[in-house]
Structure formats: structure tokens, C-alpha cells
N, C-alpha and C. Protein backbone atom coordinates (compact mmCIF):
# COMPACT_ATOMS: atom_id res chain seq x y z
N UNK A 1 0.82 -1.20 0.00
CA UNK A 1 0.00 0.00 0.00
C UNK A 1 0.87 1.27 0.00
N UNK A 2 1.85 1.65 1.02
CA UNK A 2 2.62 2.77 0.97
C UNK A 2 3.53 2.81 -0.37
N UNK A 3 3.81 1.77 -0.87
CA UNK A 3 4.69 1.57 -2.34
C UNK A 3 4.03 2.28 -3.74
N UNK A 4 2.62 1.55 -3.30
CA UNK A 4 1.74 2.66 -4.26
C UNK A 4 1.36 3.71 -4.23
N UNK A 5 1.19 4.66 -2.70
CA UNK A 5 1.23 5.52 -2.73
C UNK A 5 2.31 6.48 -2.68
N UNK A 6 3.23 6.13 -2.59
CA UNK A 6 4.69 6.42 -2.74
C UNK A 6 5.09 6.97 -4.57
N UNK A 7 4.73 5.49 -5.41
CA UNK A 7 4.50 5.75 -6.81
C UNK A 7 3.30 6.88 -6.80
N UNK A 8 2.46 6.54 -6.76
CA UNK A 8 1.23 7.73 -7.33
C UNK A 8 2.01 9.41 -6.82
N UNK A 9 2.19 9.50 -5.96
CA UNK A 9 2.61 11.08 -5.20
C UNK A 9 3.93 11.54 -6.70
N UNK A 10 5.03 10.19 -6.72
CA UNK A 10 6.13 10.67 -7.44
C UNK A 10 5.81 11.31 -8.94
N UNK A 11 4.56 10.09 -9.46
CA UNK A 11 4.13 10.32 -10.58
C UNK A 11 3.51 11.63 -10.85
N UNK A 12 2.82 12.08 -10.13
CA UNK A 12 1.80 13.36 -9.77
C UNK A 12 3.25 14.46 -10.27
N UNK A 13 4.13 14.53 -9.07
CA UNK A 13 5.15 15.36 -8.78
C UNK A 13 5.89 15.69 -9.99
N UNK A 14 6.00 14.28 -10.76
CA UNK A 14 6.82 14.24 -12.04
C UNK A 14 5.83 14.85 -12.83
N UNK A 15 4.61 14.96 -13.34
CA UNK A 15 3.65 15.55 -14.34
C UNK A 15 3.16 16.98 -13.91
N UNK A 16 3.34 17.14 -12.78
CA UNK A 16 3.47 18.54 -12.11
C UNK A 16 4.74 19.20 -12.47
N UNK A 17 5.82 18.32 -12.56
CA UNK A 17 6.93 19.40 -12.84
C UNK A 17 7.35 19.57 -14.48
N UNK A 18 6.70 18.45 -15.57
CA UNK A 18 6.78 18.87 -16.21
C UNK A 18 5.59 19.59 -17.21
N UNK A 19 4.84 19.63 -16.60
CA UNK A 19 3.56 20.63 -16.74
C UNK A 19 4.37 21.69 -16.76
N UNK A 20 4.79 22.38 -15.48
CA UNK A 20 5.50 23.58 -14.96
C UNK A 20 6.41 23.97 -16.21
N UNK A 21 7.32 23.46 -16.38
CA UNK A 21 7.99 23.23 -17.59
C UNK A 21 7.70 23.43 -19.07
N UNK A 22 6.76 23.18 -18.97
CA UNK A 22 6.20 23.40 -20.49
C UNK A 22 5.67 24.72 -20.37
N UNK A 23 4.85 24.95 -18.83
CA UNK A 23 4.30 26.44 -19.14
C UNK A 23 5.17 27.43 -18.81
N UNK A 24 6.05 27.08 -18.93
CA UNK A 24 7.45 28.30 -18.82
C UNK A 24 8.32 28.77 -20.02
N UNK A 25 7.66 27.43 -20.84
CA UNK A 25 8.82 27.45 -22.09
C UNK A 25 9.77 26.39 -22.06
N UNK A 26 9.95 26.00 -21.53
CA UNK A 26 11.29 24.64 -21.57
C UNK A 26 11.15 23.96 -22.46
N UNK A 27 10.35 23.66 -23.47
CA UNK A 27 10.42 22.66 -24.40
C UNK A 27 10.14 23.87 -25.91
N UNK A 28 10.03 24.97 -25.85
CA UNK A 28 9.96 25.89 -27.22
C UNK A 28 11.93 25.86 -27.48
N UNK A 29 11.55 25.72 -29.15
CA UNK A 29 12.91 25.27 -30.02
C UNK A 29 13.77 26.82 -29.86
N UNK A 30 14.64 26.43 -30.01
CA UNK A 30 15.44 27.75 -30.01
C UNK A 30 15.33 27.99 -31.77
N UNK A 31 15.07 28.68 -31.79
CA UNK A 31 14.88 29.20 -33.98
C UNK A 31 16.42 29.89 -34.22
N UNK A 32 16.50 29.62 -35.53
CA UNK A 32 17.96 29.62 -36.08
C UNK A 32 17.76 29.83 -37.18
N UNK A 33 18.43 31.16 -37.76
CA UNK A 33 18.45 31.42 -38.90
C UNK A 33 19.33 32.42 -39.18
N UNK A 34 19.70 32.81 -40.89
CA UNK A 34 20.62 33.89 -41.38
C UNK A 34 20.09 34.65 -41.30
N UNK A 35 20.52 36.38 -41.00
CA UNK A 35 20.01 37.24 -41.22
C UNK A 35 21.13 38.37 -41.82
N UNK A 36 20.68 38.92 -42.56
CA UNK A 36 21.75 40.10 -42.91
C UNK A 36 21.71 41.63 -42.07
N UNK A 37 22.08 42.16 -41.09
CA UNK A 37 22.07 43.03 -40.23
C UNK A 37 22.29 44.37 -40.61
N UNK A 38 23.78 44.45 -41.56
CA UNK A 38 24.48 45.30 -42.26
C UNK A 38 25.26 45.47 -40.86
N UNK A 39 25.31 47.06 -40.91
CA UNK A 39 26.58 47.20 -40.07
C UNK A 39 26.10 47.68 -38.78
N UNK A 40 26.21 46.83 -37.64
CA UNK A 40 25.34 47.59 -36.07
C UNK A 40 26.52 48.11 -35.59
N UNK A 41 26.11 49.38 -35.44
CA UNK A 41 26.71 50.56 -34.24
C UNK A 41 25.91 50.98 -33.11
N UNK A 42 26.86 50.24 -31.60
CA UNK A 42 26.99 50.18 -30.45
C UNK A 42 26.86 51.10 -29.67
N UNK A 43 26.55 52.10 -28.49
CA UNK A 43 27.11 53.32 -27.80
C UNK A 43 26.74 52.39 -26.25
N UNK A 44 27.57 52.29 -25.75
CA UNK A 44 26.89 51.78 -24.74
C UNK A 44 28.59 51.97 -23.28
N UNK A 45 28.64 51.28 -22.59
CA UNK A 45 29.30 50.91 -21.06
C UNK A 45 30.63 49.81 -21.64
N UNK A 46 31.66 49.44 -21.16
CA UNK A 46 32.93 48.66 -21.49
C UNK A 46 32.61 48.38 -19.93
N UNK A 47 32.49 46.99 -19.46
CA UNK A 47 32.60 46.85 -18.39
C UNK A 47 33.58 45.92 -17.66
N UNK A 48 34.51 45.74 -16.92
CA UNK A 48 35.77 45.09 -16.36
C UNK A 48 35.91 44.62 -15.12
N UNK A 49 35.57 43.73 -14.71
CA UNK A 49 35.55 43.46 -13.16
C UNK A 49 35.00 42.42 -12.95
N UNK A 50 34.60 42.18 -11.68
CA UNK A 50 34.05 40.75 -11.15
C UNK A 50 32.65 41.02 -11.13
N UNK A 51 31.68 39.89 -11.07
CA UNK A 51 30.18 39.73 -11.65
C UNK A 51 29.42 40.78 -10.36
N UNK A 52 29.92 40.71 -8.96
CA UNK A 52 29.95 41.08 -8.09
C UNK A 52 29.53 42.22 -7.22
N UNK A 53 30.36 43.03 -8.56
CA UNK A 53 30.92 44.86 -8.54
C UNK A 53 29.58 45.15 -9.11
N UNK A 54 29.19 46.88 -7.97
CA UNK A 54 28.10 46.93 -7.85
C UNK A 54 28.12 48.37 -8.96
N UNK A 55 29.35 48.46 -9.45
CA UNK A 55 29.35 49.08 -10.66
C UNK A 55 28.94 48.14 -12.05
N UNK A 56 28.88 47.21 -11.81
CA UNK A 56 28.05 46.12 -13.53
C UNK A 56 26.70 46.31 -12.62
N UNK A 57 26.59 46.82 -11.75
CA UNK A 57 24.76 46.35 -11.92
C UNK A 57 24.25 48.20 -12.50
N UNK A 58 25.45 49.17 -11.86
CA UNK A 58 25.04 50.64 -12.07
C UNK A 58 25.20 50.84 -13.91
N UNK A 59 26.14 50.00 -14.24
CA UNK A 59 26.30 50.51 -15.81
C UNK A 59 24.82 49.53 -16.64
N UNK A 60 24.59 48.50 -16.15
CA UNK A 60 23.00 47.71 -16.54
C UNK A 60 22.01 48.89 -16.40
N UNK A 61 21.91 49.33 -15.19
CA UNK A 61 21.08 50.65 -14.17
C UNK A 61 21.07 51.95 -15.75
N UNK A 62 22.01 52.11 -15.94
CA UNK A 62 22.44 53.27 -16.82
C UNK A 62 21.56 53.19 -18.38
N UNK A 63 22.33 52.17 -19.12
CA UNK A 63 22.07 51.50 -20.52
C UNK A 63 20.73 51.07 -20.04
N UNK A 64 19.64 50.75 -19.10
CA UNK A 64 18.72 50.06 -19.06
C UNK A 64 17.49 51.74 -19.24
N UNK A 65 18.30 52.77 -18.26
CA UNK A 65 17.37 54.30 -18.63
C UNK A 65 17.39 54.73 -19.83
N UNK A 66 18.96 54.67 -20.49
CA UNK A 66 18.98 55.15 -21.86
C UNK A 66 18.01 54.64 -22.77
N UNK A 67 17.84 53.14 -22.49
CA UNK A 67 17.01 52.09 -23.34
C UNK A 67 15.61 52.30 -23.31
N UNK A 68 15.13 52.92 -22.03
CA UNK A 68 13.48 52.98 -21.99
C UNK A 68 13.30 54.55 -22.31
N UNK A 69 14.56 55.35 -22.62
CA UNK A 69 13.60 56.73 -23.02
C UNK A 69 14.08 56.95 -24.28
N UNK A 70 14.21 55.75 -25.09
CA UNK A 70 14.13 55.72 -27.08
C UNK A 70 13.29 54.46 -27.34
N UNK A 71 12.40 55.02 -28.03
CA UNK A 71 11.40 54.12 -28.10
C UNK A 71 11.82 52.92 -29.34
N UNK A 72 11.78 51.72 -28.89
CA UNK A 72 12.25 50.79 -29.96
C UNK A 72 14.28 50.43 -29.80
N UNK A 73 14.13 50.51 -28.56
CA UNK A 73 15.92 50.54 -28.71
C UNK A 73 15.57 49.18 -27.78
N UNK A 74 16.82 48.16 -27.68
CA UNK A 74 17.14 47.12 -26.95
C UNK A 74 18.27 46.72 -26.17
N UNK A 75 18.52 46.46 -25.31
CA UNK A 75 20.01 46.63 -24.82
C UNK A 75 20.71 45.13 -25.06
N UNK A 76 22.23 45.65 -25.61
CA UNK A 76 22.52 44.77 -26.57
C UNK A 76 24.03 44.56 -24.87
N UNK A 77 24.21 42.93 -24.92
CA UNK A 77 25.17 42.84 -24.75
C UNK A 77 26.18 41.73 -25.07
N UNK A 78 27.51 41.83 -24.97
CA UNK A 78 28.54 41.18 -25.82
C UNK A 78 29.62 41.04 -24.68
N UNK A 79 29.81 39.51 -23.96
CA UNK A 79 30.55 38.91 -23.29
C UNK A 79 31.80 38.95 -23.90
N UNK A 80 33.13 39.47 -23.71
CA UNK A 80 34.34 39.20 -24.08
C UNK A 80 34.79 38.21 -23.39
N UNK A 81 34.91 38.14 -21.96
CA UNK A 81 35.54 37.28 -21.13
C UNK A 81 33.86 37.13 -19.89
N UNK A 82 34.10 35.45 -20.24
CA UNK A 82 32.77 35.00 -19.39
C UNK A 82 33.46 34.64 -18.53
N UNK A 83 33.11 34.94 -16.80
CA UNK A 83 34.00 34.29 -16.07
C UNK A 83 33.12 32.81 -15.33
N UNK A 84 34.22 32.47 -14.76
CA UNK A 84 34.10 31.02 -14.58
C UNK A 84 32.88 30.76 -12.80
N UNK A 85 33.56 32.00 -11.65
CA UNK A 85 32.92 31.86 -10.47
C UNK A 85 32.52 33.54 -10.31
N UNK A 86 32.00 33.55 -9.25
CA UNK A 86 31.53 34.69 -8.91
C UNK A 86 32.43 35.93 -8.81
N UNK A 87 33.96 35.30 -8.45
CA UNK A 87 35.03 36.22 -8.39
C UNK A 87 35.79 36.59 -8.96
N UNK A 88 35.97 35.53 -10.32
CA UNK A 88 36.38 35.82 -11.76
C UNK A 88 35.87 37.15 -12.57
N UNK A 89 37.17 37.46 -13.12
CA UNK A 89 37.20 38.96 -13.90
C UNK A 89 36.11 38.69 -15.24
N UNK A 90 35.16 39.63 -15.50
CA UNK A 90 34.15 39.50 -16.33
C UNK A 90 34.81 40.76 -17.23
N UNK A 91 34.68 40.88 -18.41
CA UNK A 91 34.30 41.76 -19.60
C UNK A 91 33.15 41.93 -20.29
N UNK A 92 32.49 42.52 -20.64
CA UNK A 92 31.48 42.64 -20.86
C UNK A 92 30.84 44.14 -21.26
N UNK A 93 30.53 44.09 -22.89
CA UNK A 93 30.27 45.87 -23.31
C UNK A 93 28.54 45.54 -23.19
N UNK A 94 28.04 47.05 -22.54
CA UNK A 94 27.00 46.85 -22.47
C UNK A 94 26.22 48.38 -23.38
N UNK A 95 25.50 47.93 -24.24
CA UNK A 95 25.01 49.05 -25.00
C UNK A 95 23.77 49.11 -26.07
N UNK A 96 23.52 50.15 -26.22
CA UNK A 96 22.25 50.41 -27.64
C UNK A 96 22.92 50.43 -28.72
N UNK A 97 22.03 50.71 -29.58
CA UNK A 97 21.94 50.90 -31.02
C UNK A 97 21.88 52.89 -31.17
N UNK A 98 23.35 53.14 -31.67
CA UNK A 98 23.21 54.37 -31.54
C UNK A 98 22.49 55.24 -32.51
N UNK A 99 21.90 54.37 -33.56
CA UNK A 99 20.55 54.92 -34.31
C UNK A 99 19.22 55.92 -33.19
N UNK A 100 19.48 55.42 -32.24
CA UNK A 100 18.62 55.49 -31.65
C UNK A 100 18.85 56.87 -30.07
N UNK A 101 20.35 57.44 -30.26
CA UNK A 101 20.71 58.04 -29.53
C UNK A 101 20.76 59.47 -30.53
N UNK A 102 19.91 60.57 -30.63
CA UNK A 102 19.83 61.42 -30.55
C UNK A 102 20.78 62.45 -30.60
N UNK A 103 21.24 62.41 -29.46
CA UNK A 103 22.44 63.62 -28.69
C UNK A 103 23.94 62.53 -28.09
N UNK A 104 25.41 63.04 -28.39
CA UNK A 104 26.12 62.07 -28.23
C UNK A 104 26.01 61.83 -26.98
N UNK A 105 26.52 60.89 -26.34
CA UNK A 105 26.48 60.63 -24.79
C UNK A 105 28.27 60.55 -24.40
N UNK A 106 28.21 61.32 -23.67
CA UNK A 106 29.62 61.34 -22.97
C UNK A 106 30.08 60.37 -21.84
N UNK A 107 31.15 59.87 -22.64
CA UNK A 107 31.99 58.85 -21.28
C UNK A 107 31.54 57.57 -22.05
N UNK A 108 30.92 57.05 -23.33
CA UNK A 108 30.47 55.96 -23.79
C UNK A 108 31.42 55.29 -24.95
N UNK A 109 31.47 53.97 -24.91
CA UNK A 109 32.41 53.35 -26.21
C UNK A 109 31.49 53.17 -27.46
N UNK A 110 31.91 53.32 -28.14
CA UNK A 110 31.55 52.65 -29.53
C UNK A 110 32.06 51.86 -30.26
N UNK A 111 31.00 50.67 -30.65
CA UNK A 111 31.45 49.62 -31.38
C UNK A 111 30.61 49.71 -32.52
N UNK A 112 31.58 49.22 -33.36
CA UNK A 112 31.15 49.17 -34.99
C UNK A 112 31.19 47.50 -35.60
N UNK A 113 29.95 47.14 -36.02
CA UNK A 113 30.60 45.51 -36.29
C UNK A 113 29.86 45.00 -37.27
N UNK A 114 30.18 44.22 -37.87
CA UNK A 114 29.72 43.82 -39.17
C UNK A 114 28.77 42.67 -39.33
N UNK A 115 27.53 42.43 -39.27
CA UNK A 115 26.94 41.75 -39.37
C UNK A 115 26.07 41.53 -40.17
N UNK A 116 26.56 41.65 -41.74
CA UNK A 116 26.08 41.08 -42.81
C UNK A 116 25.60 40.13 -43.52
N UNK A 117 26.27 39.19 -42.44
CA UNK A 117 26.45 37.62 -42.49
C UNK A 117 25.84 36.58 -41.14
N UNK A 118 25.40 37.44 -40.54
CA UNK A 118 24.98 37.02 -38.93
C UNK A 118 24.01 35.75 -38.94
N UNK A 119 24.65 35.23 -37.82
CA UNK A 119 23.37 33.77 -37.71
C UNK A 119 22.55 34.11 -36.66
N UNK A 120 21.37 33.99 -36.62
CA UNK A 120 20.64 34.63 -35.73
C UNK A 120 19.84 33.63 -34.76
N UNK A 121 19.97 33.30 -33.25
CA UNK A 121 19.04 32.38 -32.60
C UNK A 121 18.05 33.36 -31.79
N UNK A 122 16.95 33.14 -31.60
CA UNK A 122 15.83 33.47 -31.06
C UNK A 122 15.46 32.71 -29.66
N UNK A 123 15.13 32.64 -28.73
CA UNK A 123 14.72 31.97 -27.86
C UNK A 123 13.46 32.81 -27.08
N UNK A 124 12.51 32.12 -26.49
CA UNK A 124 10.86 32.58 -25.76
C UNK A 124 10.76 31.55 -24.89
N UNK A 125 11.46 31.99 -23.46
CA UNK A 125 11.27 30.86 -22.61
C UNK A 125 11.48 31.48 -21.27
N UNK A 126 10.59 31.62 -19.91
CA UNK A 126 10.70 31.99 -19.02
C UNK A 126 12.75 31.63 -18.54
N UNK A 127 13.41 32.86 -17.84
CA UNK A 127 14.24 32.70 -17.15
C UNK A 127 14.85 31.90 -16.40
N UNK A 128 13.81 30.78 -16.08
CA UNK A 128 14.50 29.64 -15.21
C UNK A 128 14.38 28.30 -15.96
N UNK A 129 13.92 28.48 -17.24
CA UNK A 129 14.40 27.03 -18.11
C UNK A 129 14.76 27.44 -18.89
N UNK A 130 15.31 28.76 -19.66
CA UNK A 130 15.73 28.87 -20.83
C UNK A 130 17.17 28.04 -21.14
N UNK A 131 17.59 27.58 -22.16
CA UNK A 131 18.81 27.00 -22.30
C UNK A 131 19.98 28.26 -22.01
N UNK A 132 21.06 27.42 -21.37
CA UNK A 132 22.29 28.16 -21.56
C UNK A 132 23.45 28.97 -22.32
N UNK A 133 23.71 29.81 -21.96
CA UNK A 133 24.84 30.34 -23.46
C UNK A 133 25.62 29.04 -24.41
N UNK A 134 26.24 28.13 -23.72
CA UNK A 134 26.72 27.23 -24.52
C UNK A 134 25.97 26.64 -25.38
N UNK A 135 24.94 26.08 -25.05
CA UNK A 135 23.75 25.68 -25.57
C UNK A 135 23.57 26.12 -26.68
N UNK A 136 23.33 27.54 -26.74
CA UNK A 136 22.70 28.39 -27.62
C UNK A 136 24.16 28.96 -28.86
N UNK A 137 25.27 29.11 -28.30
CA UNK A 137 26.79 29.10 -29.31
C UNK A 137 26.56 28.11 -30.31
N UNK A 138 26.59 26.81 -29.45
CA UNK A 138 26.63 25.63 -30.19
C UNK A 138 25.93 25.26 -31.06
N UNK A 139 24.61 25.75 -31.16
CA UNK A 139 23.37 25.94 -32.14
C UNK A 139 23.41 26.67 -33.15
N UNK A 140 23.87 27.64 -33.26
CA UNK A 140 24.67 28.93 -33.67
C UNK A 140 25.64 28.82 -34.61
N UNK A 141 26.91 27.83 -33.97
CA UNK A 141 28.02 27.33 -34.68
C UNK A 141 27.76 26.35 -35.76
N UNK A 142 26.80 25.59 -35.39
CA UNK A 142 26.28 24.20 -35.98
C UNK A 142 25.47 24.80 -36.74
N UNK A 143 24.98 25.77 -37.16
CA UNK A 143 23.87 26.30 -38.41
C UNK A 143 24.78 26.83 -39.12
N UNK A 144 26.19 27.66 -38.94
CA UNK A 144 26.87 27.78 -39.66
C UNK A 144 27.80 27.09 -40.61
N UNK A 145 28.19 26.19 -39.83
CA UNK A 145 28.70 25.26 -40.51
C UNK A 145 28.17 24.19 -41.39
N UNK A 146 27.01 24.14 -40.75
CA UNK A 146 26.26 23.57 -41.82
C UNK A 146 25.68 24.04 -43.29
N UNK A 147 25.66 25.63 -42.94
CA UNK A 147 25.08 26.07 -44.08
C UNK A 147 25.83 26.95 -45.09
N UNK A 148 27.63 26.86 -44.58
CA UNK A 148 29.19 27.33 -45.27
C UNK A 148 28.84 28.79 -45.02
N UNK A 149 28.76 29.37 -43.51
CA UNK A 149 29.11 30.21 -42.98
C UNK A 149 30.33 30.63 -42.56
N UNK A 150 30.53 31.80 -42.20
CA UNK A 150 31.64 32.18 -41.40
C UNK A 150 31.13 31.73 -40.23
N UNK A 151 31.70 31.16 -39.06
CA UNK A 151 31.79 30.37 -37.62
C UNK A 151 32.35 31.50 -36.96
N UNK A 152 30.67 32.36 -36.35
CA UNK A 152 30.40 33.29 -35.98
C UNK A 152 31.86 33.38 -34.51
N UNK A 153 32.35 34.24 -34.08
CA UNK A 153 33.18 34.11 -33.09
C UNK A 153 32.89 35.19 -31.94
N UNK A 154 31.91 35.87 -32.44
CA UNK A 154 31.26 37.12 -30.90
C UNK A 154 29.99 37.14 -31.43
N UNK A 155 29.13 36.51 -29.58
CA UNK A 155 28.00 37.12 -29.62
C UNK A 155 27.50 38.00 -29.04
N UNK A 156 26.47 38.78 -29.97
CA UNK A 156 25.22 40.07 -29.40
C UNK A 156 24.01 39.21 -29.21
N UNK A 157 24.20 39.84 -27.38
CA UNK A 157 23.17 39.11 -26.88
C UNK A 157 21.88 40.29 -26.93
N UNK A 158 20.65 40.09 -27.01
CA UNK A 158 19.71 41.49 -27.07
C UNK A 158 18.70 40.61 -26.43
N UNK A 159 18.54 41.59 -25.43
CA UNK A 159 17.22 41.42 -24.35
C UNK A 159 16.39 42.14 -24.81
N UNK A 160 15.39 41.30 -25.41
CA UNK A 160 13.73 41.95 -25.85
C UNK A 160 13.07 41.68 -25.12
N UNK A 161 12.86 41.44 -23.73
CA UNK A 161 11.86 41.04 -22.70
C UNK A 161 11.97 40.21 -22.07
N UNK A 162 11.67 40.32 -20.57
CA UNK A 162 12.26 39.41 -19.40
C UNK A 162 11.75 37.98 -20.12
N UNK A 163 11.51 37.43 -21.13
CA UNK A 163 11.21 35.96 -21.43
C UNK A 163 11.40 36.33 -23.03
N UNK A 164 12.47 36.61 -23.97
CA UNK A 164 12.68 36.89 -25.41
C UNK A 164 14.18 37.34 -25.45
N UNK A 165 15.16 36.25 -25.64
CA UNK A 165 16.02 37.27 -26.15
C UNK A 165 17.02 36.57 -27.13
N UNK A 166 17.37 37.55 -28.29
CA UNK A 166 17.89 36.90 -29.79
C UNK A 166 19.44 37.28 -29.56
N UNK A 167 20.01 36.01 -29.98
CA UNK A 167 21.58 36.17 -29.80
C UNK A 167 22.29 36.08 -31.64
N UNK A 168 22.93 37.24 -31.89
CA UNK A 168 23.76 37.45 -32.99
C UNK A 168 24.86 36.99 -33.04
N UNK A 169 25.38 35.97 -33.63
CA UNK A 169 26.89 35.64 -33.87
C UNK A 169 27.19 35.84 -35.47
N UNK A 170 28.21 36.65 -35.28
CA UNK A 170 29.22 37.15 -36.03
C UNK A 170 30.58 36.76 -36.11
N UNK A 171 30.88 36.85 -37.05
CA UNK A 171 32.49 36.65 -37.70
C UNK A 171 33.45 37.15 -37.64
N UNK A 172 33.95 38.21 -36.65
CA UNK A 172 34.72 39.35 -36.78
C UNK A 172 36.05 39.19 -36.39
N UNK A 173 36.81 39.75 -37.80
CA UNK A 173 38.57 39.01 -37.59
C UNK A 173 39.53 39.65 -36.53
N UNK A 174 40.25 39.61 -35.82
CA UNK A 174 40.57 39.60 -34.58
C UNK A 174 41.41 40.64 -35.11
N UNK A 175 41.20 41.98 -34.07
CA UNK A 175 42.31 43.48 -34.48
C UNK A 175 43.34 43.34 -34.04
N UNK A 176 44.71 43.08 -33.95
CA UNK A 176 45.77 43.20 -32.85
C UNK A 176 46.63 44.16 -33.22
């Protein structure tokens, strides 16, 4: 008797959690496709430090005001160095589309990058099942190669909404 009710509770628990799951998004495909971009120009934050520093949450804070007072802008960001723990040195440019900036903004970098050729993934999945960056590279890499791309080597990540956001990988040959 307790064996079966033991099974029935687990079973419940298991169709409960992947109920949960489904209504979050965990099982929507990540979409993959070419897109031609032309050339996106950046204005945004260069950020350097550990994940930690309560200056990456003020330069997010910053690029996140710029972003809600141009209507149609998205905040784009581009991991140089992903770090490994919480105390690991992060890089990370954080910025708009300076189509969309008006008046110059002082103290900001600009990036210029070529995405003519861009592979584009899409994802629509609540925050706590969406797949991972690797995940989503690897999907990325594997559409390129499959389809005699350039094997995109930096991605633009763009947050379109706390559950939407499309990652750009690009080809861009290394300046030294």
C-alpha cells in the first residue's frame, strides 16, 4: 500500500513538474536562422571586473534608462571574457543601437561591427528554463557550418523582454 502511494505522489510530482515546464517554455525550439544586419553601431558601457561589482549592476542601471527613453531601442550585450565563479574577472560591453541616440552621450564606447552575415538564434522561454549560453553558441556554430558560414566568433546578446532574447553571432577578424 505505501509503495503505491509512494508511486502515485512521485508520478503526480513528475507531471506537475513537467507541466510547470512546459508552461514556462522549456520545451519551445530555439529558432535559427541567417540574417543580414548590415553594419550595427553600439554606444553603450565597457565593463571590467568581477560579476559582483556593484558598478556592472550601475552601468545595466544606466544602458537600461537610456534604453526605456528611445522608443524601440534594446540593450545589446557582448561577453568578451565569461567568467568562470563569482570572483572571476568578467568583460562585458553593455550598450544600444546608436541609431537610436539622438544627442552624443559622454563617457560611452563605440562599437562598430559587421553583421552582414549574422546567424541569428531566437529563444521565448521563461528565465528559469531557458537554455544556456553554450547551448545556444553551439546551435549557432552548428547552423553555420552547416550552411558554409563564417563560424560566428562574438555574440550580441539582445534582451527583448524578461522571457525573449535573440543572440547574434558574427564573424569578426581579430584586431591586434
Amino acid at each position: 500500500m505505501k509503495k503505491t502511494a509512494i508511486g502515485i505522489i512521485l508520478m503526480f510530482v513528475l507531471g506537475a513538474s513537467l507541466y510547470l515546464f512546459y508552461l514556462l517554455g522549456g520545451f519551445n525550439e530555439i529558432l535559427v536562422f541567417k540574417k543580414d544586419y548590415g553594419n550595427i553601431e553600439l554606444v553603450g558601457i565597457q565593463y571590467k571586473g568581477t560579476p559582483q561589482n556593484d558598478l556592472l549592476r550601475q552601468s545595466f542601471l544606466e544602458m537600461e534608462r537610456l534604453q526605456k527613453s528611445h522608443e524601440g531601442a534594446v540593450i545589446h550585450t557582448i561577453y568578451q571574457v565569461e567568467p568562470a565563479g563569482k570572483l572571476d574577472t568578467l568583460e562585458v560591453f553593455i550598450g544600444i543601437e546608436k541609431k537610436f541616440l539622438f544627442t552624443a552621450e559622454k563617457d560611452k564606447a563605440i562599437l562598430s561591427l559587421d553583421a552582414s552575415s549574422a546567424v541569428v538564434a531566437e529563444i521565448n522561454a521563461n528565465r528559469w528554463v531557458m537554455p544556456g549560453p553554450k547551448k545556444v553558441k553551439t546551435r549557432i556554430k552548428d547552423f553555420a557550418i552547416k550552411n558554409q558560414l563564417p563560424e560566428p566568433n562574438l555574440f550580441i546578446d539582445q534582451i527583448l523582454g524578461p522571457e525573449s532574447i535573440r543572440v547574434i553571432g558574427i564573424y569578426q577578424l581579430d584586431e591586434e
